[in-house]
Protein backbone atom coordinates (compact mmCIF):
# COMPACT_ATOMS: atom_id res chain seq x y z
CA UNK A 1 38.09 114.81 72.29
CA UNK A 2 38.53 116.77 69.26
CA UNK A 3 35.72 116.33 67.47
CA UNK A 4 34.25 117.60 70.97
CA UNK A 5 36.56 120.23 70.92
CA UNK A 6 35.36 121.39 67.53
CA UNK A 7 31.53 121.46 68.12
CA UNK A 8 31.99 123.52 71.21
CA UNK A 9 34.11 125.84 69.60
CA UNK A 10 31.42 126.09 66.45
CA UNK A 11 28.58 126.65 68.82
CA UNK A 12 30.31 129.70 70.76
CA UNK A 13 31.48 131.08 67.07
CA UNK A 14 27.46 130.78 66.17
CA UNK A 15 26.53 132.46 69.18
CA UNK A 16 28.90 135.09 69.07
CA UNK A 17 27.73 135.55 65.17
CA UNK A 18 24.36 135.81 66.54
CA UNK A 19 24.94 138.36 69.73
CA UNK A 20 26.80 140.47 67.37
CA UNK A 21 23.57 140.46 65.02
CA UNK A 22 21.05 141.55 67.69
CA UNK A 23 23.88 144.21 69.02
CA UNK A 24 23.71 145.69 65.62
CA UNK A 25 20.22 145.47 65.30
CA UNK A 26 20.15 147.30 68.72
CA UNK A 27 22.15 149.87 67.51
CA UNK A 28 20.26 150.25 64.26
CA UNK A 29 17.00 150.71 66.07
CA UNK A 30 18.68 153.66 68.78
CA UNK A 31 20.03 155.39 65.51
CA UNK A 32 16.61 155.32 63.53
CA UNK A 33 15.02 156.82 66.79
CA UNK A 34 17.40 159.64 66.96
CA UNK A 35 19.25 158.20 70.34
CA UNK A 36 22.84 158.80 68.78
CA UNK A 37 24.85 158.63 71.97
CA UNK A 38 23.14 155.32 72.93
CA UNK A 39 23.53 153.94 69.55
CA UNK A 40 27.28 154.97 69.19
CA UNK A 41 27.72 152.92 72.65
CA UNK A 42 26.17 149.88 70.92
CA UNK A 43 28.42 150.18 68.10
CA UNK A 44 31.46 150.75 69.90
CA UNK A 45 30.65 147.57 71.58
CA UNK A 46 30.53 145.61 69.11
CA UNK A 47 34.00 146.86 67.60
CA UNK A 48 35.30 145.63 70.92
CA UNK A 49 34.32 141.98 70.25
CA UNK A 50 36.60 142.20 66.89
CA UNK A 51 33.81 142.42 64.71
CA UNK A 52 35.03 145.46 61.63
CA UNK A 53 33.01 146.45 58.92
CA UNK A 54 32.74 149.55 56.28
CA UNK A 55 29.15 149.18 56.88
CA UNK A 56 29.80 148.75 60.67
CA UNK A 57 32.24 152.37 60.65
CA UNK A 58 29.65 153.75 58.68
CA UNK A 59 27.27 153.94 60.64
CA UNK A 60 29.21 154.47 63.73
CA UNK A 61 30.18 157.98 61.63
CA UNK A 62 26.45 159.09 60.72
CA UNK A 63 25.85 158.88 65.00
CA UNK A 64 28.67 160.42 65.60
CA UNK A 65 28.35 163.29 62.94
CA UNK A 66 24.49 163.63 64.32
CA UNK A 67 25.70 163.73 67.89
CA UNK A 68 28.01 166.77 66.28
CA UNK A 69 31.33 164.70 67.30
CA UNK A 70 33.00 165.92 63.61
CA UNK A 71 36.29 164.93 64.44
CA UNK A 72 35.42 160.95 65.80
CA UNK A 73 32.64 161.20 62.87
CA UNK A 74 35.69 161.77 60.42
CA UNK A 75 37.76 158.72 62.13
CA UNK A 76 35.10 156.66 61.19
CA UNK A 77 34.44 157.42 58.05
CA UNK A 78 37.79 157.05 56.85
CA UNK A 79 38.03 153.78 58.61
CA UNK A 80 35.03 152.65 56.51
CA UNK A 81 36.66 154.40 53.31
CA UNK A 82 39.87 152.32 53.90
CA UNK A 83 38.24 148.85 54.05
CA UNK A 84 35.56 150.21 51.34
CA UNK A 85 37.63 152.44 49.03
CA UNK A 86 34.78 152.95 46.68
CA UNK A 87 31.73 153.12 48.27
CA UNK A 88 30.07 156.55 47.33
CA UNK A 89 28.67 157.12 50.42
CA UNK A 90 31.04 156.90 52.48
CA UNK A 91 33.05 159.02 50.33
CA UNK A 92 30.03 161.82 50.25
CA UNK A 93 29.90 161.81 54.19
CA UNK A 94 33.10 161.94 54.66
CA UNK A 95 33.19 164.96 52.40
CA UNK A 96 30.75 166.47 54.20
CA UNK A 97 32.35 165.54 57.14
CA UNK A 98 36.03 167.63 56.84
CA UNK A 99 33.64 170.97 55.54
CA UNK A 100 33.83 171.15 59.45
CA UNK A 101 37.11 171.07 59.98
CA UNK A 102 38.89 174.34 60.45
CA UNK A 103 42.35 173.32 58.26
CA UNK A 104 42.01 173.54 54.30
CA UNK A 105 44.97 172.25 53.30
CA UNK A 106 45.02 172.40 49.73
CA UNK A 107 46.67 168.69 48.20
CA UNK A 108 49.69 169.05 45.95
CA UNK A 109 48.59 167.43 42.56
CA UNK A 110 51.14 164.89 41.93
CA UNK A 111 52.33 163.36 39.10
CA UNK A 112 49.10 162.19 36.88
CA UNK A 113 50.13 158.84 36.08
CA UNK A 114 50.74 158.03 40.08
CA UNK A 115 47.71 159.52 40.82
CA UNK A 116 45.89 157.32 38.23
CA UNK A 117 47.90 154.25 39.17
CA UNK A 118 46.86 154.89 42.78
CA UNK A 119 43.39 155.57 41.77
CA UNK A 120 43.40 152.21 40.24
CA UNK A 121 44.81 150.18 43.30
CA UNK A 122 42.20 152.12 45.56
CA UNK A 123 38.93 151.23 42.90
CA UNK A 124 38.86 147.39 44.57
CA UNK A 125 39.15 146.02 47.92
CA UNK A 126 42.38 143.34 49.17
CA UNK A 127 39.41 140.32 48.75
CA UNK A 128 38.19 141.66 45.76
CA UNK A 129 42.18 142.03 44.16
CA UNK A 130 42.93 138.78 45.58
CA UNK A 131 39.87 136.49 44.02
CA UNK A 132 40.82 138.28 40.49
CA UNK A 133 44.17 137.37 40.93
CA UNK A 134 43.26 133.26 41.77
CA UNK A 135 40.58 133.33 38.99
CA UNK A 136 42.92 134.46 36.68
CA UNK A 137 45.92 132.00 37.62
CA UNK A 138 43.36 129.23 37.42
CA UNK A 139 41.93 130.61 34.00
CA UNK A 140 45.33 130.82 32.72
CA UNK A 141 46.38 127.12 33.58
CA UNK A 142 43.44 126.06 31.96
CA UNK A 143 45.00 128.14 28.48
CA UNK A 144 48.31 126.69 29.28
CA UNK A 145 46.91 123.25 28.55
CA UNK A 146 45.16 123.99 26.15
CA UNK A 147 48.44 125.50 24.41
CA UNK A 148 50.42 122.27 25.30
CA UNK A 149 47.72 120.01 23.68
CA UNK A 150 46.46 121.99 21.26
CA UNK A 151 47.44 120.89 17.25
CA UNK A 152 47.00 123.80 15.21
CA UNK A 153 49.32 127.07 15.07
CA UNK A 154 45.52 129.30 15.59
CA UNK A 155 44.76 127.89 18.22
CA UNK A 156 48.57 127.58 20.18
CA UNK A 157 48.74 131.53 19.14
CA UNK A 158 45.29 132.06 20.52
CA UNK A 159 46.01 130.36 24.03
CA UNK A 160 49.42 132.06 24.13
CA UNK A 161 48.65 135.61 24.10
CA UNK A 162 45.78 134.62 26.80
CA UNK A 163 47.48 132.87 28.84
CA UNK A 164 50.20 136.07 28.31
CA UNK A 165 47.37 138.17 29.75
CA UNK A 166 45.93 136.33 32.58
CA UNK A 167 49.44 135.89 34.20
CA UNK A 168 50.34 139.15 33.64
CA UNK A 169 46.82 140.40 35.16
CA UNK A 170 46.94 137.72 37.68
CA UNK A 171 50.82 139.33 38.84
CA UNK A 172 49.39 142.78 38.96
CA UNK A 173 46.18 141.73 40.82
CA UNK A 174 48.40 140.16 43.36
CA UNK A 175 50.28 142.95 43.71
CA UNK A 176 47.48 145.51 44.63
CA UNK A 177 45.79 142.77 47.16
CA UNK A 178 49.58 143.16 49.08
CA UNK A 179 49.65 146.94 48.38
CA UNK A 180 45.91 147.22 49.93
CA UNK A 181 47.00 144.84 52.86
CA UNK A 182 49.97 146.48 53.64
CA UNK A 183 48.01 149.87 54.15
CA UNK A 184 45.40 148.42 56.75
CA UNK A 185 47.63 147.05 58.61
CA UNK A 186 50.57 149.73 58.41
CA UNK A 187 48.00 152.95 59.58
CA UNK A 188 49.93 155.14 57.77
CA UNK A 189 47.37 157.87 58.18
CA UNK A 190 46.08 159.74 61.57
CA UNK A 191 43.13 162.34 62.59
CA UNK A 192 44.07 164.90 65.12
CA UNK A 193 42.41 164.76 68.36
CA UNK A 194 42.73 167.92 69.84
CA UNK A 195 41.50 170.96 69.55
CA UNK A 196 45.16 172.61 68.63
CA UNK A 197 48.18 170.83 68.16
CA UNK A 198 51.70 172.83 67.58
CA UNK A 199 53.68 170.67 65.25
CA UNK A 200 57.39 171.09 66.28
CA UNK A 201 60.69 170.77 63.89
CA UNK A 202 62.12 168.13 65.93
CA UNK A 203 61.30 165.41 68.49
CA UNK A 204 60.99 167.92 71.62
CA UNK A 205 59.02 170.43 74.00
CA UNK A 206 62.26 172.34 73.43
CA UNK A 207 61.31 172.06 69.19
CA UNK A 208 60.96 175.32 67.25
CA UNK A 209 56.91 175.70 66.60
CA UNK A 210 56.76 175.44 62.68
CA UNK A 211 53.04 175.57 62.58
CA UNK A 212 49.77 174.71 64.13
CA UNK A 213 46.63 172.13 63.15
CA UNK A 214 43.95 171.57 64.40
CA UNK A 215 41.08 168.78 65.26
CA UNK A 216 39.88 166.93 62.32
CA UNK A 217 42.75 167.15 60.04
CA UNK A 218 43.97 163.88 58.21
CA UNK A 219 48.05 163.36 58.56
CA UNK A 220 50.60 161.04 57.29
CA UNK A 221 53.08 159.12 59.70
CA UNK A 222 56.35 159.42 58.49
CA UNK A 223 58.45 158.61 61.29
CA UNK A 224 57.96 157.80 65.09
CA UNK A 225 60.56 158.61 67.57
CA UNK A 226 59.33 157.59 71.20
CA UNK A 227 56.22 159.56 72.51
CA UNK A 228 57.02 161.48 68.81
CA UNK A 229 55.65 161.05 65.80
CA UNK A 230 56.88 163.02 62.22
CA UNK A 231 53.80 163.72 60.23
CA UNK A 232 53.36 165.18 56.83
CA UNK A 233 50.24 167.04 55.45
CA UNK A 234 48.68 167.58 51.96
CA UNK A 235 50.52 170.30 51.35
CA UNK A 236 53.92 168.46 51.66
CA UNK A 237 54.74 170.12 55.13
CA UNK A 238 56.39 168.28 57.57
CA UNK A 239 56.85 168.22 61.37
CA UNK A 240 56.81 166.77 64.76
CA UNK A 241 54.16 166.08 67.05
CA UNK A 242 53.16 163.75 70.10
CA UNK A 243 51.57 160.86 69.54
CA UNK A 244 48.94 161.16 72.38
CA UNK A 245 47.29 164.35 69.88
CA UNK A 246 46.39 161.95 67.23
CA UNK A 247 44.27 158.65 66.60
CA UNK A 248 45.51 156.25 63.51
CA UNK A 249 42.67 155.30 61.37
């Protein structure tokens, strides 16, 4: 029964593998033939079925930006950036992307060794992190018995210092794969969906209106408070806005 069990399941995983490959071909083909709005229905289909992919938000951004949907075009592209973090396109388009939003909110620089040391977590995927941070444990195990059989001073010293390094680099790698996991599955970050939001100073209708944003704009969740959310922009301001006005990437 469960070797049963286990074929059936493997023949609808291979059959869902391959009507997710002809939906994206499908897609692919609408997009090259300049049918955006039937090719973003394609895609969109197949993120319903679970499939995710830079490549996959990529592309659903290029239709979108083409059908001139900036703002969902935006959503996508930083959906691809997060699971990609240093794929050049998708950086460019996105670029190109938030010319058309109306906010420029200048960034406050930051201290330079944070924004190196985030620059650094951001240069390689979780998988990527997490197979230099196994390769390295293994690597080093392999020095570590070398040290404990080894017979001459050289080469103890040698397969010390190594083994130093790989657990050390295996310790950090670890720690970015966590640090990278933690933000796709946290969504930290949001796009605002409407046109004009007021962002209030506290939780309420009855809230003073600090300032407005509009459609487009990149936030940071700080806080949630029922229907409420606290974001915080570039610029370090801070405020309080229904959740309903933006979409978490």
């Amino acid at each position: 029964m469960k070797r049963l069990f286990n074929t059936i399941l493997a023949i609808l995983l291979t059959a869902t593998v391959f009507a997710q490959a002809d939906l994206l071909q499908k897609a692919n083909d609408y997009y090259t033939k300049d049918q955006f709005k039937q090719a973003i229905d394609v895609y969109n289909q197949i993120l319903m079925t679970n499939m995710e992919s830079p490549e996959l938000y990529f592309n659903l951004g290029n239709a979108y930006f083409k059908n001139k949907q900036y703002t969902l075009a935006i959503l996508n592209f930083e959906r691809a950036k997060l699971l990609a973090p240093d794929d050049e396109d998708i950086s460019f388009n996105l670029q190109v992307a938030n010319q058309k939003v109306v906010d420029s909110i200048q960034e406050l620089p930051g201290i330079f060794i944070l924004r190196w040391w985030n620059s650094l977590i951001n240069s390689q995927t979780t998988d990527t992190w997490a197979v230099m941070s196994i390769i390295s444990f293994v690597i080093f195990l392999v020095m570590f018995g070398f040290y404990f059989f080894a017979r001459t001073s050289e080469v103890k010293r040698l397969t010390f210092w190594s083994g130093s390094f790989l657990i050390l680099f295996s310790i950090f790698s670890w720690s970015f794969a966590a640090q990278q996991k933690s933000r796709l599955v946290n969504h930290a970050y949001a796009i605002v969906m409407q046109p004009t939001v007021t962002v209030k100073s506290s939780p309420s209708e009855k809230g003073t209106n600090l300032f407005v944003i509009h459609e487009g704009l990149k936030v940071k969740i700080t806080d949630k408070l029922g229907d409420w959310v606290e974001i915080r922009l570039a610029d370090g301001n801070k405020g309080w806005l229904l959740i309903e006005t933006i979409e978490r990437i």
